[in-house]
PDB file of N, CA and C in Angstrom:
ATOM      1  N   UNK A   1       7.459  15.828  -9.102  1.00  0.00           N
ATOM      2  CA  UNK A   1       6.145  15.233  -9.146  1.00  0.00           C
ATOM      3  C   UNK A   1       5.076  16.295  -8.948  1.00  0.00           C
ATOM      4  N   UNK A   2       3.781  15.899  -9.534  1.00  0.00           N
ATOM      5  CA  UNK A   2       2.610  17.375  -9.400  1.00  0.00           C
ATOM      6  C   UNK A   2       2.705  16.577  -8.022  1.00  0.00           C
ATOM      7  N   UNK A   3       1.857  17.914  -7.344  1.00  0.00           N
ATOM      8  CA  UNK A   3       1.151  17.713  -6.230  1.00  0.00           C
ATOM      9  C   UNK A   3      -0.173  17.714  -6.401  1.00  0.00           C
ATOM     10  N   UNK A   4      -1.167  17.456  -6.018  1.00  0.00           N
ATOM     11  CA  UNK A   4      -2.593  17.138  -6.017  1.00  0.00           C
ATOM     12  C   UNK A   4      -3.196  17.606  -4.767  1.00  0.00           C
ATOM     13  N   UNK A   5      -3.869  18.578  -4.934  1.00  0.00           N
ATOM     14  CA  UNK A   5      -4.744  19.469  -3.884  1.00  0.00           C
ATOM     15  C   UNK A   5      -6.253  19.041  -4.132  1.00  0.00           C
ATOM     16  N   UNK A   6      -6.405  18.293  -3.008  1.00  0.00           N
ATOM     17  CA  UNK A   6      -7.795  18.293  -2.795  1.00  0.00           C
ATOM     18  C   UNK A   6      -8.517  18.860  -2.164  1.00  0.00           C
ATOM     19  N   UNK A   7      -9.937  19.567  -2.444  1.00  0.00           N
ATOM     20  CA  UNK A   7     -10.596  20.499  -1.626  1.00  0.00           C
ATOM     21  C   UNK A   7     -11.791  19.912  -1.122  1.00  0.00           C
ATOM     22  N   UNK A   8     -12.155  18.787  -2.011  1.00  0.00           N
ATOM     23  CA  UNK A   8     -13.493  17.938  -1.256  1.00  0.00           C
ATOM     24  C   UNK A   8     -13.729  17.493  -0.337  1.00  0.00           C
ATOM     25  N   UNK A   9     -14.074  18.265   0.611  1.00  0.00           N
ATOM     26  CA  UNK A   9     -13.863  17.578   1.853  1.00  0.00           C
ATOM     27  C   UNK A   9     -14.452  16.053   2.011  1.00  0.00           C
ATOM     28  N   UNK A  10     -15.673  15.627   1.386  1.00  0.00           N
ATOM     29  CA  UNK A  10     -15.786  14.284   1.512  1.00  0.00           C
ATOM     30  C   UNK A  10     -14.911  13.509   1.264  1.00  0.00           C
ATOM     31  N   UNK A  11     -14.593  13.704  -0.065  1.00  0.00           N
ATOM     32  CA  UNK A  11     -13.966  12.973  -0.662  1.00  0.00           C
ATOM     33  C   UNK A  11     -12.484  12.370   0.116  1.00  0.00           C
ATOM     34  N   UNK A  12     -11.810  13.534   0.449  1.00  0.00           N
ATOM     35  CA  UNK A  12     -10.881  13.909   1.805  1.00  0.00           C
ATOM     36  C   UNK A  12     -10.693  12.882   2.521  1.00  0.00           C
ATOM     37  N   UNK A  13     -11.937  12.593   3.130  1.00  0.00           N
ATOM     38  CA  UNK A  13     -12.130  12.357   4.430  1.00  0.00           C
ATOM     39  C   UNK A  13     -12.464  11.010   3.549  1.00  0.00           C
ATOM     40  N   UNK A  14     -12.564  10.262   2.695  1.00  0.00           N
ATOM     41  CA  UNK A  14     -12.776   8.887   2.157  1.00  0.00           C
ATOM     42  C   UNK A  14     -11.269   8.440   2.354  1.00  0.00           C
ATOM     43  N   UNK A  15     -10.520   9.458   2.045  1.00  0.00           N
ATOM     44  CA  UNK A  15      -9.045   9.111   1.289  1.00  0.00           C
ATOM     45  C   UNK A  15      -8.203   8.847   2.717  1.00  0.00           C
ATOM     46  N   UNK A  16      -8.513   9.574   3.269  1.00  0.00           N
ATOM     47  CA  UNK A  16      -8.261   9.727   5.062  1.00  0.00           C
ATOM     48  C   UNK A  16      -8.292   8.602   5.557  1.00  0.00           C
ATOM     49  N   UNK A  17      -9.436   8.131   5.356  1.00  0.00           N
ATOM     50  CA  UNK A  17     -10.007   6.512   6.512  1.00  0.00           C
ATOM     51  C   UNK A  17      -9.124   5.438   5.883  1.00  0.00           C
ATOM     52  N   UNK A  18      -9.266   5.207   4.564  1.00  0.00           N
ATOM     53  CA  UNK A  18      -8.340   4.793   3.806  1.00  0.00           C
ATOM     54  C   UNK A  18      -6.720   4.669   4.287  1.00  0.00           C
ATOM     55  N   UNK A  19      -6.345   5.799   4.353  1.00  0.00           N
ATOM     56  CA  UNK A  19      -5.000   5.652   4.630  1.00  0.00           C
ATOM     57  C   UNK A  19      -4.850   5.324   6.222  1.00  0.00           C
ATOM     58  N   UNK A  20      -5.786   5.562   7.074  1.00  0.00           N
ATOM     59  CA  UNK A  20      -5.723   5.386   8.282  1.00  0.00           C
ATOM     60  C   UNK A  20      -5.956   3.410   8.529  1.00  0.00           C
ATOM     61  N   UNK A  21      -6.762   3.118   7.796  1.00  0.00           N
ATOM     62  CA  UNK A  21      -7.292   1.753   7.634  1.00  0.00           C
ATOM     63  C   UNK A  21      -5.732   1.164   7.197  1.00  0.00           C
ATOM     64  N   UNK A  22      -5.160   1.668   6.425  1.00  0.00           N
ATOM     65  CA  UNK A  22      -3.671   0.912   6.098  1.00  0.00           C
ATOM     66  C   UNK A  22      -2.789   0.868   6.728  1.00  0.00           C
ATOM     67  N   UNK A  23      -2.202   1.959   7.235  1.00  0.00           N
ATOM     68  CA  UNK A  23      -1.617   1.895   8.127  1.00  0.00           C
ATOM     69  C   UNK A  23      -1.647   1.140   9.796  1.00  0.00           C
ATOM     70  N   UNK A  24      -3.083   1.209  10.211  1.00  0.00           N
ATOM     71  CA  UNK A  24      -2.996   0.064  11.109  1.00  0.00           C
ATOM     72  C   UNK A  24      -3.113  -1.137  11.029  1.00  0.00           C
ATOM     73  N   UNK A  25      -3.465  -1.660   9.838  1.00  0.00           N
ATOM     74  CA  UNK A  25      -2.879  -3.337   8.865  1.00  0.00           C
ATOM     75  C   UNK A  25      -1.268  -3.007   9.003  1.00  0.00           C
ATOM     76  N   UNK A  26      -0.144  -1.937   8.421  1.00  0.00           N
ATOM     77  CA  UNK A  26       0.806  -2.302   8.237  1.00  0.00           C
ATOM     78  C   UNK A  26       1.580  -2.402   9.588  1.00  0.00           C
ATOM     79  N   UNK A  27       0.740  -1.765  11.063  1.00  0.00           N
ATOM     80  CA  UNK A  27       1.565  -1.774  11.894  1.00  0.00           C
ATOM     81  C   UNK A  27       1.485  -3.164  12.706  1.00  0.00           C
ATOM     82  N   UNK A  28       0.553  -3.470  11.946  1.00  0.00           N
ATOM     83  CA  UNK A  28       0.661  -5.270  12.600  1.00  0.00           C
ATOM     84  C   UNK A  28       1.400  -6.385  11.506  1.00  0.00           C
ATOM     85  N   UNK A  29       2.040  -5.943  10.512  1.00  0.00           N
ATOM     86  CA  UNK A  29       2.780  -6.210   9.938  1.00  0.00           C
ATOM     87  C   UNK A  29       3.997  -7.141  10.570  1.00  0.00           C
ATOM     88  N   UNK A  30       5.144  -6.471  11.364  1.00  0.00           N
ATOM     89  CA  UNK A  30       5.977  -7.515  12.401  1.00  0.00           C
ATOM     90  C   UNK A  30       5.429  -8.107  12.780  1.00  0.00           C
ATOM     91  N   UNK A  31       3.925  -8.638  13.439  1.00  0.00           N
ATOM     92  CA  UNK A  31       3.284  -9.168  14.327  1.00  0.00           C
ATOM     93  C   UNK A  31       3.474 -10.560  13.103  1.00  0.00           C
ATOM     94  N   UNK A  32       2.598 -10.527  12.116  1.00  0.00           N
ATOM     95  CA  UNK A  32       2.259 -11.232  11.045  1.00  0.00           C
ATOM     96  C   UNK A  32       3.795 -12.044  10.462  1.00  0.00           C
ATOM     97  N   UNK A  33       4.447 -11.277  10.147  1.00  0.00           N
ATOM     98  CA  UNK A  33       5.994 -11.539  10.346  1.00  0.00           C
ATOM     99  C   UNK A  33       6.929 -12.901  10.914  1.00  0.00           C
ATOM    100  N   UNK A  34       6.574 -12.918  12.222  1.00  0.00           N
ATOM    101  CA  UNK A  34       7.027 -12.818  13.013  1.00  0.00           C
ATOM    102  C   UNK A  34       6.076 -14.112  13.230  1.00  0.00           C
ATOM    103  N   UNK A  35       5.263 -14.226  13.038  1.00  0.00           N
ATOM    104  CA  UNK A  35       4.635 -15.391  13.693  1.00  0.00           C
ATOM    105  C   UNK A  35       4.790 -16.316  12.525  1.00  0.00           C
ATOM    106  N   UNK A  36       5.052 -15.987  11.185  1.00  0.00           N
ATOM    107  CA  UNK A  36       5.237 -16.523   9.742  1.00  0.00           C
ATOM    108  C   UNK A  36       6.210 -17.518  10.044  1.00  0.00           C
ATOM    109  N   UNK A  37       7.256 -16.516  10.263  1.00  0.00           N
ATOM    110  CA  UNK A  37       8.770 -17.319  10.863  1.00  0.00           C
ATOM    111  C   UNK A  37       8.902 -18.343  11.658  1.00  0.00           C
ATOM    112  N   UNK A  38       8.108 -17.964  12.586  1.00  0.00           N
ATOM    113  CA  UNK A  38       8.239 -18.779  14.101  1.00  0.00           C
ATOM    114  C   UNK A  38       7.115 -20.300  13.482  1.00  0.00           C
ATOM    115  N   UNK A  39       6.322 -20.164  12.824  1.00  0.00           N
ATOM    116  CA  UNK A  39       5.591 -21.491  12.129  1.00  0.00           C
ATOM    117  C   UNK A  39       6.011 -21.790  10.839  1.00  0.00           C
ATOM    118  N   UNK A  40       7.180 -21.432  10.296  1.00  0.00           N
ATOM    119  CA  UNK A  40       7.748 -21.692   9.197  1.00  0.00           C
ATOM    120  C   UNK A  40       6.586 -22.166   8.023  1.00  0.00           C
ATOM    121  N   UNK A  41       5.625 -20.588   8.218  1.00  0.00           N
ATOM    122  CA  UNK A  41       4.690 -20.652   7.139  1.00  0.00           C
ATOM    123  C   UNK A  41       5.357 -20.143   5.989  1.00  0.00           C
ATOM    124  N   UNK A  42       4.494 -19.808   4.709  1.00  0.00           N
ATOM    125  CA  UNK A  42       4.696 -19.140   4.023  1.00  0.00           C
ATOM    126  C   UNK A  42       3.055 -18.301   3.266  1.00  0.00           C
ATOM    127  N   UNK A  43       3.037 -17.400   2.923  1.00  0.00           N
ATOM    128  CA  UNK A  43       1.668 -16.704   2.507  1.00  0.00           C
ATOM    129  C   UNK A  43       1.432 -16.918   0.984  1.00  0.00           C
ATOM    130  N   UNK A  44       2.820 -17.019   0.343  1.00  0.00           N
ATOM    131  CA  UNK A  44       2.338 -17.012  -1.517  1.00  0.00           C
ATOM    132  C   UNK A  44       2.136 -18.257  -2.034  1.00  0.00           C
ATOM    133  N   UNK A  45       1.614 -19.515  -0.926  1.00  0.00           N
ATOM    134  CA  UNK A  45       1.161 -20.599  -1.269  1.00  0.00           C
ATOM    135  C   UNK A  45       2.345 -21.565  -2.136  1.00  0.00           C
ATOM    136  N   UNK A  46       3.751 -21.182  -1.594  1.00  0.00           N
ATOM    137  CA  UNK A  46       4.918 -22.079  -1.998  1.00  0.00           C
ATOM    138  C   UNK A  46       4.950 -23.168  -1.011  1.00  0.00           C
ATOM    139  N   UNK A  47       4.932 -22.949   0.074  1.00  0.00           N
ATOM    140  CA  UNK A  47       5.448 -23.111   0.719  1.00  0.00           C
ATOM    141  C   UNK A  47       6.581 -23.151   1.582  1.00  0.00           C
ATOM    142  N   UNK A  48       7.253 -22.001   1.040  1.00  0.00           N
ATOM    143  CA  UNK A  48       9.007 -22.203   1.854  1.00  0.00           C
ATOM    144  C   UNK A  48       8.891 -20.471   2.229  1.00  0.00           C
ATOM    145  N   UNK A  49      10.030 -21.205   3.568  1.00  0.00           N
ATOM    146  CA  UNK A  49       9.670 -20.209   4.720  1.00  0.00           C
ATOM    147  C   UNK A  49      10.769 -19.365   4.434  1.00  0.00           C
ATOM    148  N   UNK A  50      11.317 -18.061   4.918  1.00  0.00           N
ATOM    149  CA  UNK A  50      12.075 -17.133   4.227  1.00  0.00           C
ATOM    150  C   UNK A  50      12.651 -16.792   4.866  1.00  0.00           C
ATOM    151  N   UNK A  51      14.195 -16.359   4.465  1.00  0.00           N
ATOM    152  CA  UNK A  51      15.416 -16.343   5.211  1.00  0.00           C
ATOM    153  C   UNK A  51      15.820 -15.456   5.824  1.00  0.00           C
ATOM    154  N   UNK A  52      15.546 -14.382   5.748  1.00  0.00           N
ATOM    155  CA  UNK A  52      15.418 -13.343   6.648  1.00  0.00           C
ATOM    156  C   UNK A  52      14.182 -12.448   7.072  1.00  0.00           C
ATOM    157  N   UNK A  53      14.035 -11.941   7.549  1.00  0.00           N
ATOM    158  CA  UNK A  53      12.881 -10.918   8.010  1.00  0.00           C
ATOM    159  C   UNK A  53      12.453  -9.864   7.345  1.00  0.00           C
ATOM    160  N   UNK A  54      12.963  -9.386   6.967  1.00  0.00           N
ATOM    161  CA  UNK A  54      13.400  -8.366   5.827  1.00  0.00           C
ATOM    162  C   UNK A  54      12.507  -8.594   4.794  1.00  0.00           C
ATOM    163  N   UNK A  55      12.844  -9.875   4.397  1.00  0.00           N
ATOM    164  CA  UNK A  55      12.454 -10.871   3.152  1.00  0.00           C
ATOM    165  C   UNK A  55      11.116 -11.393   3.390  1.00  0.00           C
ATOM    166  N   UNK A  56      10.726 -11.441   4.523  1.00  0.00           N
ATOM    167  CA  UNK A  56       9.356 -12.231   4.576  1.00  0.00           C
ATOM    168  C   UNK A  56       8.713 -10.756   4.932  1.00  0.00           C
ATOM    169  N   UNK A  57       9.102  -9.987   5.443  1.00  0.00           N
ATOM    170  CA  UNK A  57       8.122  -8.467   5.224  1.00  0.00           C
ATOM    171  C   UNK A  57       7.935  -7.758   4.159  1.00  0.00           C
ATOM    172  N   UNK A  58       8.494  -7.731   3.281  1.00  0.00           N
ATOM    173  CA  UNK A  58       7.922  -7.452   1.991  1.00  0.00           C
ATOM    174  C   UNK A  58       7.331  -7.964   1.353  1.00  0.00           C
ATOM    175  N   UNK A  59       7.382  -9.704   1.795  1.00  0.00           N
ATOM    176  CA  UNK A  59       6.620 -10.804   1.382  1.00  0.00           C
ATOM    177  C   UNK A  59       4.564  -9.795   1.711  1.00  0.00           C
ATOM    178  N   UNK A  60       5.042  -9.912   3.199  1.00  0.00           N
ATOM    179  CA  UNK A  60       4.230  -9.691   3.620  1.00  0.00           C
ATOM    180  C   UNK A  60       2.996  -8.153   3.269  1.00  0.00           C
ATOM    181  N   UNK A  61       4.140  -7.486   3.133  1.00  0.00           N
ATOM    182  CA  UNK A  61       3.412  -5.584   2.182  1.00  0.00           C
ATOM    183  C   UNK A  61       2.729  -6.358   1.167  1.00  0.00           C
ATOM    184  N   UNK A  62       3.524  -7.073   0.327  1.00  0.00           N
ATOM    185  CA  UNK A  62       3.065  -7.396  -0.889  1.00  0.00           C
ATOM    186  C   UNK A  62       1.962  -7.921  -1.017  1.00  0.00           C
ATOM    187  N   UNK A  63       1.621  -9.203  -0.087  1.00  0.00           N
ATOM    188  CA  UNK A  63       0.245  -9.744   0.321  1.00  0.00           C
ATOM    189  C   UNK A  63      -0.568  -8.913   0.793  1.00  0.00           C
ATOM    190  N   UNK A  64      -0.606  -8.143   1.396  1.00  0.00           N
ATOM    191  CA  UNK A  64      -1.668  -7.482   1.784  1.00  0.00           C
ATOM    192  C   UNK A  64      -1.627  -6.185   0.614  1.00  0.00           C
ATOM    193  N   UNK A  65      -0.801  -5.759   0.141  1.00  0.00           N
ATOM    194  CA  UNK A  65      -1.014  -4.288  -1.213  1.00  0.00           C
ATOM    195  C   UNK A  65      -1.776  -5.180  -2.155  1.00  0.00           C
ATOM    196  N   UNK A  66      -1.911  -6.236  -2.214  1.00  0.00           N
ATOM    197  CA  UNK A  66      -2.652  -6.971  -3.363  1.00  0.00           C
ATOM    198  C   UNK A  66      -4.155  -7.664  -2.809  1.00  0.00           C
ATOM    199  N   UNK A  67      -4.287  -7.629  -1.728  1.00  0.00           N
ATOM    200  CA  UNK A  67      -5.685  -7.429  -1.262  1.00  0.00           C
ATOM    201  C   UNK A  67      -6.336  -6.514  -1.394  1.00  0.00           C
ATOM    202  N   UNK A  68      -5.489  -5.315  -1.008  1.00  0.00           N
ATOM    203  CA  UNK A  68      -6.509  -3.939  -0.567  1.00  0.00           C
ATOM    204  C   UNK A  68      -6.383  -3.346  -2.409  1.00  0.00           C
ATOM    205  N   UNK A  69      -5.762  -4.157  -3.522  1.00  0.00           N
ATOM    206  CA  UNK A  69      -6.117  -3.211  -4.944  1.00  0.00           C
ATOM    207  C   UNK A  69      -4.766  -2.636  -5.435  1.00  0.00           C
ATOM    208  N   UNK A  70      -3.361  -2.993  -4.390  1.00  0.00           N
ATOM    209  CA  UNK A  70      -2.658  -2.161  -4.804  1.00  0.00           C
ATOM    210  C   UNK A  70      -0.824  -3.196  -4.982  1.00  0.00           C
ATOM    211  N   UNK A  71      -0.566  -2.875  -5.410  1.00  0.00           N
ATOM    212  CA  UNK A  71       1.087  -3.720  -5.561  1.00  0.00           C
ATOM    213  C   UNK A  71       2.263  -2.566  -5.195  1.00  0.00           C
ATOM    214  N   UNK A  72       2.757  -3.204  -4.100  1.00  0.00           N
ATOM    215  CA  UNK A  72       4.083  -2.427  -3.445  1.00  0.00           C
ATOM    216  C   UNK A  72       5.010  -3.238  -3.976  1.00  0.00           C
ATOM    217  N   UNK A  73       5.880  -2.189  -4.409  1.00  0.00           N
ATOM    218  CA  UNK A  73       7.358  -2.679  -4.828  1.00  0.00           C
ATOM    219  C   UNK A  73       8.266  -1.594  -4.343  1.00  0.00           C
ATOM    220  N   UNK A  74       9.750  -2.387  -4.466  1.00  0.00           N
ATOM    221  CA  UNK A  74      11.027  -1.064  -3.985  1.00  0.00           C
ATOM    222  C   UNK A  74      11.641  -1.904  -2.826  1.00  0.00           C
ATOM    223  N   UNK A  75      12.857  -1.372  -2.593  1.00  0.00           N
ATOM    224  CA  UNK A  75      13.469  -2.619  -1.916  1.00  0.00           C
ATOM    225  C   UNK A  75      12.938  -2.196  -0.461  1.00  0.00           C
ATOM    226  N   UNK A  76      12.959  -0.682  -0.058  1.00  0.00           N
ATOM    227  CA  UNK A  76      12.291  -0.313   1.697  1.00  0.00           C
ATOM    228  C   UNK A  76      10.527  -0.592   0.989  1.00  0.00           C
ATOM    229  N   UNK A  77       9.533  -0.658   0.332  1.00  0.00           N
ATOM    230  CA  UNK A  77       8.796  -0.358  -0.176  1.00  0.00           C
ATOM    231  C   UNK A  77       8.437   1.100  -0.202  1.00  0.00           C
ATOM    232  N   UNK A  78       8.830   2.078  -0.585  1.00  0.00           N
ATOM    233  CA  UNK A  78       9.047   2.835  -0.402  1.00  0.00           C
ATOM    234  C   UNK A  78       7.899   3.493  -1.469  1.00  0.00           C
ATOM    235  N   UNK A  79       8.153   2.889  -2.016  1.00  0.00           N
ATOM    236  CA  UNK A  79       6.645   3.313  -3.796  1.00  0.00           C
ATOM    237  C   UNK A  79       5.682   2.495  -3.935  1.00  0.00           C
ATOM    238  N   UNK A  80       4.926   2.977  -3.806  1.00  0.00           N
ATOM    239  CA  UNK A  80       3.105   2.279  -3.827  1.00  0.00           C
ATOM    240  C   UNK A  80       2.446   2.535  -5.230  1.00  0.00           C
ATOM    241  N   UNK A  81       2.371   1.320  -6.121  1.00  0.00           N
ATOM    242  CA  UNK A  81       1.972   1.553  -7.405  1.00  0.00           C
ATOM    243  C   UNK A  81       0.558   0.996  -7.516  1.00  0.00           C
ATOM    244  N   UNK A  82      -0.289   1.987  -8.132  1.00  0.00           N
ATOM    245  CA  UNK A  82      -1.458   1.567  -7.294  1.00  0.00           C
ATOM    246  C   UNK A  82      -2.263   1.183  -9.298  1.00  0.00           C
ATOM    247  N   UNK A  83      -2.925  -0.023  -9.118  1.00  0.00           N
ATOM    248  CA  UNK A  83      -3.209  -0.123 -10.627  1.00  0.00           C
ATOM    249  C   UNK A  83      -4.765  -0.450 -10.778  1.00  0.00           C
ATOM    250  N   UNK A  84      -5.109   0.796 -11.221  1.00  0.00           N
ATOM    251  CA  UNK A  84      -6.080   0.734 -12.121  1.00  0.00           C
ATOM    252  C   UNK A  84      -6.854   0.819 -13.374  1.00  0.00           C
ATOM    253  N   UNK A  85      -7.719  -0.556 -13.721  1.00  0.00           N
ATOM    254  CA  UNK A  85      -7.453  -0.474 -14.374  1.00  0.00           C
ATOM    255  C   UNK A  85      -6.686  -0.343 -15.124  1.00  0.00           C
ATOM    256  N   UNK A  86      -6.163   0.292 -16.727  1.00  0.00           N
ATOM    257  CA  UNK A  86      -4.668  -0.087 -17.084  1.00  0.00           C
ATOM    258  C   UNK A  86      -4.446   0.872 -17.190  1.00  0.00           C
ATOM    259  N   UNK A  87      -4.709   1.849 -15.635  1.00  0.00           N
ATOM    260  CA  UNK A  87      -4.119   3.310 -15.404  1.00  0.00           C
ATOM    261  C   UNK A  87      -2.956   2.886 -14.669  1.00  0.00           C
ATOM    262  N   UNK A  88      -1.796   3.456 -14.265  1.00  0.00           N
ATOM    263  CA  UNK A  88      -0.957   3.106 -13.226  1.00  0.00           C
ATOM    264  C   UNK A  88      -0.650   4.674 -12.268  1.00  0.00           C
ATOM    265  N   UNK A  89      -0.803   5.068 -11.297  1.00  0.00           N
ATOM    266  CA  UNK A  89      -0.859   5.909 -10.295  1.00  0.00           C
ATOM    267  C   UNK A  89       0.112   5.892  -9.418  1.00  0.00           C
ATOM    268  N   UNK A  90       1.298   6.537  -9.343  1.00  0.00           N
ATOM    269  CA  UNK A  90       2.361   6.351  -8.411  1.00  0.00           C
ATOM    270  C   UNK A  90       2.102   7.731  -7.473  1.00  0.00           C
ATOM    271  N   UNK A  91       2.648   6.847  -6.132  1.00  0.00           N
ATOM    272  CA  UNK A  91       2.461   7.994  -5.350  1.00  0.00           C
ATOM    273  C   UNK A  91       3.715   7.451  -3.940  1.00  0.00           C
ATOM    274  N   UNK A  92       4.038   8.916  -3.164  1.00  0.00           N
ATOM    275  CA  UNK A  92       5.321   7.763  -2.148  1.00  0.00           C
ATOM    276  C   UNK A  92       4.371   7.372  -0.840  1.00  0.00           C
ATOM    277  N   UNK A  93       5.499   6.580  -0.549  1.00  0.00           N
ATOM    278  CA  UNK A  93       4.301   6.539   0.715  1.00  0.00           C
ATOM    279  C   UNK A  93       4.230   6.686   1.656  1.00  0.00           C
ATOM    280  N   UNK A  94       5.148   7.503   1.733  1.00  0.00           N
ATOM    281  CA  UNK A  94       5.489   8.630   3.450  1.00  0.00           C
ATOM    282  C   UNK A  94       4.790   9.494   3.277  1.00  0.00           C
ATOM    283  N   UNK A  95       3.937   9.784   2.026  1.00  0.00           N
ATOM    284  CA  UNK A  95       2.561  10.764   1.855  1.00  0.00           C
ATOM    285  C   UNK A  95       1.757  10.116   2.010  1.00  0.00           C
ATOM    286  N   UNK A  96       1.370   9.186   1.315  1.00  0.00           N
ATOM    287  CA  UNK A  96       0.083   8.606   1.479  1.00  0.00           C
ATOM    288  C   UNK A  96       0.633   6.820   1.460  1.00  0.00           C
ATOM    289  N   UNK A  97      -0.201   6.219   1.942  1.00  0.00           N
ATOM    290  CA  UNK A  97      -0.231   4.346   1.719  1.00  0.00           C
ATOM    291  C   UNK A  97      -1.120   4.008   0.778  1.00  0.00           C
ATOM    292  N   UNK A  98      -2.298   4.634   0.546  1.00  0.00           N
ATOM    293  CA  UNK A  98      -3.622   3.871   0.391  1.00  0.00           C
ATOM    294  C   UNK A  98      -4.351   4.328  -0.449  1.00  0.00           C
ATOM    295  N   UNK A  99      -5.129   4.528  -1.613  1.00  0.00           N
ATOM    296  CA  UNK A  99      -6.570   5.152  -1.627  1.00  0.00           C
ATOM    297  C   UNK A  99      -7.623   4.116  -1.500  1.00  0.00           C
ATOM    298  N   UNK A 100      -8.224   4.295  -1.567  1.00  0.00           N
ATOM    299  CA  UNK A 100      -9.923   3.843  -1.568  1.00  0.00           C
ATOM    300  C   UNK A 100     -10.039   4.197  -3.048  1.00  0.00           C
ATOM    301  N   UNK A 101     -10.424   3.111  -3.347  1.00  0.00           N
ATOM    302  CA  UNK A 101     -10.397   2.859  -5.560  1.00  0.00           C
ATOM    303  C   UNK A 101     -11.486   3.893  -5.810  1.00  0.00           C
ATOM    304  N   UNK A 102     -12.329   4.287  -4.916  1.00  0.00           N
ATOM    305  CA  UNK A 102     -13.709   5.151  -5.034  1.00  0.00           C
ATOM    306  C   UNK A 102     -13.178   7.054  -5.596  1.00  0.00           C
ATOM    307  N   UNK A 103     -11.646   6.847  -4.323  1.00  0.00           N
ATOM    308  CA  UNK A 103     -11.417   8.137  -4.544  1.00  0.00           C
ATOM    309  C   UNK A 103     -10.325   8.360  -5.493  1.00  0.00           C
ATOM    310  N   UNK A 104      -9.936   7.063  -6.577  1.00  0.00           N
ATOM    311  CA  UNK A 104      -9.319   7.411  -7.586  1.00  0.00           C
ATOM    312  C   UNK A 104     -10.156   7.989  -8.351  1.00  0.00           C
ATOM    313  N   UNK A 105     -11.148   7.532  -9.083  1.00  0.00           N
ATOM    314  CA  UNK A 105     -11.450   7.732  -9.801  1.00  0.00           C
ATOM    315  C   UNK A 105     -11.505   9.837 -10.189  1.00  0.00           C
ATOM    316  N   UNK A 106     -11.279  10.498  -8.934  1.00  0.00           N
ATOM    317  CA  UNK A 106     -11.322  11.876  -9.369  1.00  0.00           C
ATOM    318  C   UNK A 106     -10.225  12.312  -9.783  1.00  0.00           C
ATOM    319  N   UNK A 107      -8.714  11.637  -9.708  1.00  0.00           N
ATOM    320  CA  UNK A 107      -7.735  11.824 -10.108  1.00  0.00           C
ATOM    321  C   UNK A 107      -7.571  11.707 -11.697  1.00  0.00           C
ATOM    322  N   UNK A 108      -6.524  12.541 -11.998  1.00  0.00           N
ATOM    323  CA  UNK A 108      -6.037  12.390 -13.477  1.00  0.00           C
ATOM    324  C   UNK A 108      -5.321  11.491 -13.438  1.00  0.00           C
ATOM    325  N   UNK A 109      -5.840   9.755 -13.916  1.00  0.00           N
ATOM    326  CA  UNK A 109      -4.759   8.858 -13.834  1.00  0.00           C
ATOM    327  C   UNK A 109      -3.842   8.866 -14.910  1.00  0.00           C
ATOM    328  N   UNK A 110      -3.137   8.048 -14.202  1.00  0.00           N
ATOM    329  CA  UNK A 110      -1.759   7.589 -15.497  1.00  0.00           C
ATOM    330  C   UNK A 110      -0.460   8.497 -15.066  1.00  0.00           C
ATOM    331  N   UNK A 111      -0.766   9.903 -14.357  1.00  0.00           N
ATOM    332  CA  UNK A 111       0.567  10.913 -13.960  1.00  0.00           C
ATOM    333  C   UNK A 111       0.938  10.341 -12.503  1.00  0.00           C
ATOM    334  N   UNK A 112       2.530  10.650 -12.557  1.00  0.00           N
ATOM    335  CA  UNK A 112       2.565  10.715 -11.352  1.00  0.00           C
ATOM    336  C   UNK A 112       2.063  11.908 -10.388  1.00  0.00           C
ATOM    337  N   UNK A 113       1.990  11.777  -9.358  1.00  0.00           N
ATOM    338  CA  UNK A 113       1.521  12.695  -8.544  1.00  0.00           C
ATOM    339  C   UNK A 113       1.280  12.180  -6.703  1.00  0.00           C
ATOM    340  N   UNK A 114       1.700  13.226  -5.886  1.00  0.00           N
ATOM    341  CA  UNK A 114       1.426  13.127  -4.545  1.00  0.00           C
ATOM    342  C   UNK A 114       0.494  13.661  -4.363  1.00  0.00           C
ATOM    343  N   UNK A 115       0.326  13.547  -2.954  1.00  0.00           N
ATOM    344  CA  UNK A 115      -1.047  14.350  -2.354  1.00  0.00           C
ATOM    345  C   UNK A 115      -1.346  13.863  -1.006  1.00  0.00           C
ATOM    346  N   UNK A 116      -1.360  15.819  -0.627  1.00  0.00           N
ATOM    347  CA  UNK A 116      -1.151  16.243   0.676  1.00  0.00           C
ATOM    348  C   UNK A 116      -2.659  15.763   1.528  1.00  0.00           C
ATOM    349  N   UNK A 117      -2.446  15.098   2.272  1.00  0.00           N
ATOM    350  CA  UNK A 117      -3.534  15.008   3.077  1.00  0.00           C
ATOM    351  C   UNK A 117      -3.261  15.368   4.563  1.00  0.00           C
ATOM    352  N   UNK A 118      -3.579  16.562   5.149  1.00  0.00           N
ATOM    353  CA  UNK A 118      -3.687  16.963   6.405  1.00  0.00           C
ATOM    354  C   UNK A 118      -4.523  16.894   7.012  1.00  0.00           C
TER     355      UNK A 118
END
């Protein structure tokens, strides 16, 4: 996969909050989970409650990657396919979770590609 070096520091620091903003949504994730189960809700407006945990947490990535602009798939979710427009942007996501749609737009869409954010 390219790697993608960014030097903008604004821009950076958009992509930053972003991923920081996701990650503390996903760490309340079990919480959300977990209380799904225990009220034998369901979120994709079926109504039926889901048989393992496992199963209702990806439920759950999925609901929220489709709020914030983006669709997680993969059985750990492991790949974050992020769609814009009828660009598609893969990236993993032990690098990154998130962008901010603001800071796609400087990317060359459509390739795959990571990117290092320190």
């Amino acid at each position: 996969m390219e790697v993608l070096e960014i030097t903008n520091e604004e821009k950076l620091e958009n992509i930053v909050e972003s991923v920081n903003a996701y990650k503390m949504l996903a760490n309340k994730v079990n919480d959300v989970v977990q209380y799904l189960r225990t009220k034998n809700l369901s979120i994709d407006g079926v109504g039926d409650s889901y048989k393992t945990f496992q199963e209702c947490r990806k439920k759950v990535f999925k609901f929220i990657g489709n709020k914030l602009g983006i669709v997680a798939s993969g059985k750990d979710i492991n790949t974050v396919h992020m769609n814009v427009d009828r660009y598609d942007t893969h990236c993993d996501r032990s690098i990154i979770c998130k962008f901010a749609r603001r800071s796609l737009q400087m990317m060359v869409l459509g390739k795959r590609m990571k990117l290092k954010v320190q």
